[in-house]
Protein backbone atom coordinates (compact mmCIF):
# COMPACT_ATOMS: atom_id res chain seq x y z
CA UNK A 1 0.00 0.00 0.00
CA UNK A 2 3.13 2.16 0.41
CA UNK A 3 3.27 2.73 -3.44
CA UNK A 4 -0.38 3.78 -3.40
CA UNK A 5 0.02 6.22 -0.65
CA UNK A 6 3.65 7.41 -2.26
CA UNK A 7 1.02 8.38 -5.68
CA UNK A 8 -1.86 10.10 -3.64
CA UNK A 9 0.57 12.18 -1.27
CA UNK A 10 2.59 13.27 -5.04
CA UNK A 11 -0.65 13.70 -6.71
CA UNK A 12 -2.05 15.48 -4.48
CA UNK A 13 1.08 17.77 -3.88
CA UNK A 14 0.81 18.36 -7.16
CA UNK A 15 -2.86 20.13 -7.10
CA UNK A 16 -1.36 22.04 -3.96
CA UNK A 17 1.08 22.84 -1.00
CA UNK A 18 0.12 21.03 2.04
CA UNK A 19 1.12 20.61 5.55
CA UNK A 20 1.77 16.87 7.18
CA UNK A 21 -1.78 17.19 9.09
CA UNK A 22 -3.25 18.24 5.70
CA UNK A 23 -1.75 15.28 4.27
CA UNK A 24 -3.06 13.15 6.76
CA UNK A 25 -7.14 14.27 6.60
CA UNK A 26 -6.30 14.07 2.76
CA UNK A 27 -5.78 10.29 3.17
CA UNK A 28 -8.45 9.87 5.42
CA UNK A 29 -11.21 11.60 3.32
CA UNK A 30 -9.81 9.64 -0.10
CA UNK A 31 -9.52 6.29 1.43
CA UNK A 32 -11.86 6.47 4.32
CA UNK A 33 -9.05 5.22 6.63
CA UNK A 34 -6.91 8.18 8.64
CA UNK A 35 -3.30 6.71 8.33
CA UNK A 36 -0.75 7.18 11.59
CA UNK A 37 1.66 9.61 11.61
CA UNK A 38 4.25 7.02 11.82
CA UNK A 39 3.43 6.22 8.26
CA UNK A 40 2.82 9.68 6.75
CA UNK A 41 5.91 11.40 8.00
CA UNK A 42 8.29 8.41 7.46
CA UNK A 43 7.16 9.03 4.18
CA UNK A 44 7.26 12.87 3.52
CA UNK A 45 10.85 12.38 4.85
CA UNK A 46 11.69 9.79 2.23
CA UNK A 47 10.05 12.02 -0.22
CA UNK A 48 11.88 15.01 0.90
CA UNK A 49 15.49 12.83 1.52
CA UNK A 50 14.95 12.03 -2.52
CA UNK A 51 14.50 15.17 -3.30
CA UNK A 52 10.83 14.49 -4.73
CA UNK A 53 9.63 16.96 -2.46
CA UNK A 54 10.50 19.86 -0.57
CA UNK A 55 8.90 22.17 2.48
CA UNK A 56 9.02 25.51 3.83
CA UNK A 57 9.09 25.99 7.73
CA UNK A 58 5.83 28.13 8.07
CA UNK A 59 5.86 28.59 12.23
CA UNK A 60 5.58 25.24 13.89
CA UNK A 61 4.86 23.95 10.58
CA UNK A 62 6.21 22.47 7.41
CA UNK A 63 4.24 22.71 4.23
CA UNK A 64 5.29 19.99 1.33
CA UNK A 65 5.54 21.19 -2.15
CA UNK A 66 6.39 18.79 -5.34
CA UNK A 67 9.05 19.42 -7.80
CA UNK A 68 9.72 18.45 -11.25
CA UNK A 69 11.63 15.12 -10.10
CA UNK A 70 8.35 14.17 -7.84
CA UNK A 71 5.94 14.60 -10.84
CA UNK A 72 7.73 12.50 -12.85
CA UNK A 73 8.05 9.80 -10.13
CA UNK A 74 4.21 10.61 -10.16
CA UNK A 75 3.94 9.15 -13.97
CA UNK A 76 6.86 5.92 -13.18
CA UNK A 77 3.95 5.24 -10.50
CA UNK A 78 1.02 5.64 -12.19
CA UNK A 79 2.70 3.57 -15.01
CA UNK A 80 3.78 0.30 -12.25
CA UNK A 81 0.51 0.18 -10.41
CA UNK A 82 -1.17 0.33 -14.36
CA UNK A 83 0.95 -3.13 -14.36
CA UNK A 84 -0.27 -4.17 -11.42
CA UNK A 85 -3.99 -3.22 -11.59
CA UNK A 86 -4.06 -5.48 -14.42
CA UNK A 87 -2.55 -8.43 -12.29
CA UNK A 88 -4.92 -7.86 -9.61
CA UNK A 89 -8.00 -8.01 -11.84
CA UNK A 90 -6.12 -11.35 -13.53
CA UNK A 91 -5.37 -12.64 -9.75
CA UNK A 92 -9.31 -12.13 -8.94
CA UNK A 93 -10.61 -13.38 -11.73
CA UNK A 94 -8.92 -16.71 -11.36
CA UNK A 95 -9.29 -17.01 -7.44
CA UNK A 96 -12.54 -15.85 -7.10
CA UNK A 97 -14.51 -15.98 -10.24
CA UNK A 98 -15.98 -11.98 -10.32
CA UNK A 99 -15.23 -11.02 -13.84
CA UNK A 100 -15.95 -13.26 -16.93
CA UNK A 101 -13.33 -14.48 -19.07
CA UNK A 102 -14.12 -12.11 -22.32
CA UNK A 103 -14.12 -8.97 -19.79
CA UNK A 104 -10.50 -10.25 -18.76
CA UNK A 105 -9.73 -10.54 -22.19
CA UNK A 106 -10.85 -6.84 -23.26
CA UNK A 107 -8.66 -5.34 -20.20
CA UNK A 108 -5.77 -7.01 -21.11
CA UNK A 109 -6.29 -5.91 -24.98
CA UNK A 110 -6.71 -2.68 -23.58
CA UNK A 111 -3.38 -2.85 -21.88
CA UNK A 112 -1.68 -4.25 -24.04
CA UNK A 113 -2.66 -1.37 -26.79
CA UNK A 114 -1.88 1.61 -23.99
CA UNK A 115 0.80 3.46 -26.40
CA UNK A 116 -3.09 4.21 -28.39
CA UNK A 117 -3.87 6.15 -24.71
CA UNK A 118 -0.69 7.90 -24.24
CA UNK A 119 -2.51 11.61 -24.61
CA UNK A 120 -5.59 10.21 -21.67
CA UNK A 121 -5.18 12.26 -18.29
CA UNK A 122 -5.19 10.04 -15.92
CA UNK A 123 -7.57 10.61 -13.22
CA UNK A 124 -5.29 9.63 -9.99
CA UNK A 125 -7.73 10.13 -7.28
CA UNK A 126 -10.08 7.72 -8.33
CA UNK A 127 -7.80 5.62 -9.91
CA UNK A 128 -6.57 5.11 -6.24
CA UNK A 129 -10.44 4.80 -4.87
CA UNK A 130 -11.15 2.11 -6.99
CA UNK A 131 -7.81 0.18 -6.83
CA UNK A 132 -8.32 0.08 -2.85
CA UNK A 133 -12.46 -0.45 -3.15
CA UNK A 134 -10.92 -3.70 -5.44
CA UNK A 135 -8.98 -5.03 -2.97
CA UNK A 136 -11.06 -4.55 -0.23
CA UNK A 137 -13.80 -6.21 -2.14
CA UNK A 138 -11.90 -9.01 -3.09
CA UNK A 139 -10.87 -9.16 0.53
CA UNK A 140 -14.58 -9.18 2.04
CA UNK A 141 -16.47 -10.58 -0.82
CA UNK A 142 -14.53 -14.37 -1.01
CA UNK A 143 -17.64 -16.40 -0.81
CA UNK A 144 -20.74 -13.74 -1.08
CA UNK A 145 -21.80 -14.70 -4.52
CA UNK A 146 -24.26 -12.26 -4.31
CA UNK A 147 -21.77 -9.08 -3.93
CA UNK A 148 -19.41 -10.58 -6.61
CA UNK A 149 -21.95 -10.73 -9.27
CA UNK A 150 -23.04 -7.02 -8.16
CA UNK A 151 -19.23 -5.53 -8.53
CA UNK A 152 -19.26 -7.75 -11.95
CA UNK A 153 -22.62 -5.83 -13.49
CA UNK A 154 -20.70 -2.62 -12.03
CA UNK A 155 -17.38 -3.11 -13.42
CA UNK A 156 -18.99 -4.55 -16.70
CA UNK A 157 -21.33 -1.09 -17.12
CA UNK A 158 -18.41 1.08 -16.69
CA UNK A 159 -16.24 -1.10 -19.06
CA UNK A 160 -18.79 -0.06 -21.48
CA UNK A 161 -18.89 3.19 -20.99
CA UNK A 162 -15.31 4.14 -21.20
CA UNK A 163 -15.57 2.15 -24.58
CA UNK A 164 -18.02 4.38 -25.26
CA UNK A 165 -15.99 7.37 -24.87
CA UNK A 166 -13.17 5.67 -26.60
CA UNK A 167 -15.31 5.62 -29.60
CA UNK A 168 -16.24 9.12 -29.83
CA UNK A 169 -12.37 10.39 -29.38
């Protein structure tokens, strides 16, 4: 989950300057979880130590900013958890039978023609929501048949809509 938190802390850097507590109810309002310090700050420091990041000493606080070397760590991310994203769907629909074979298939095709998708923004944030609302799914759902075949008619409806919009670019 480190990787996923290293994006979201980046992305959101990105948008704007923000302080460690910031960072913090950030998390907490995009995942629904409020992280520890002990993981945010341990993080911000590594950020900061790799010169992704920087901060300003504003009183008794530090605000985070991104620099060019963090947004492009931002797009080396985006581009690994694409990778895995694609395993995890592959993973799930092996071990627990949630998304038909031909809707494998078309995600994979999908992937496997992403050079076509180069000029698509990316939409991080959600991204990130529905990477985590996967796994906790997959987590929670293992033998409610009932739940899979609800996140299946889900997934499958916005599967075709993004073909959809595919079409009319």
């Amino acid at each position: 989950m480190k990787g996923y938190l290293k994006l979201l802390v980046l992305s959101k850097l990105k948008k704007n300057p923000m302080t460690g507590t910031d960072i913090m109810n950030m998390i907490e309002e995009t995942l629904g979880k409020k992280p520890s310090s002990g993981s945010v700050y341990p993080l911000l420091k590594e950020l900061t130590n790799y010169q992704f990041i920087f901060f300003k000493e504003d009183g008794n606080s530090k605000i985070y900013y991104i620099n060019k070397k963090g947004e492009n760590l931002i797009l080396d991310l985006i581009k690994e958890k694409e990778t895995a994203l694609v395993t995890l769907i592959h993973v799930l629909t092996h071990a627990q039978g949630i998304f038909s074979e031909n809707y494998e298939n078309a995600i994979l095709a999908i992937q496997s023609e992403k050079n076509k998708f180069d000029n698509v923004m990316y939409n991080v944030d959600i991204w990130i929501k529905m990477t985590s609302l996967l796994i906790v799914l997959g987590e929670k759902n293992k033998e409610n048949v009932e739940n899979r075949n609800v996140v299946r008619n889900i997934l499958e409806d916005t599967y075709s809509k993004l073909k959809e919009v595919i079409k009319e670019e």
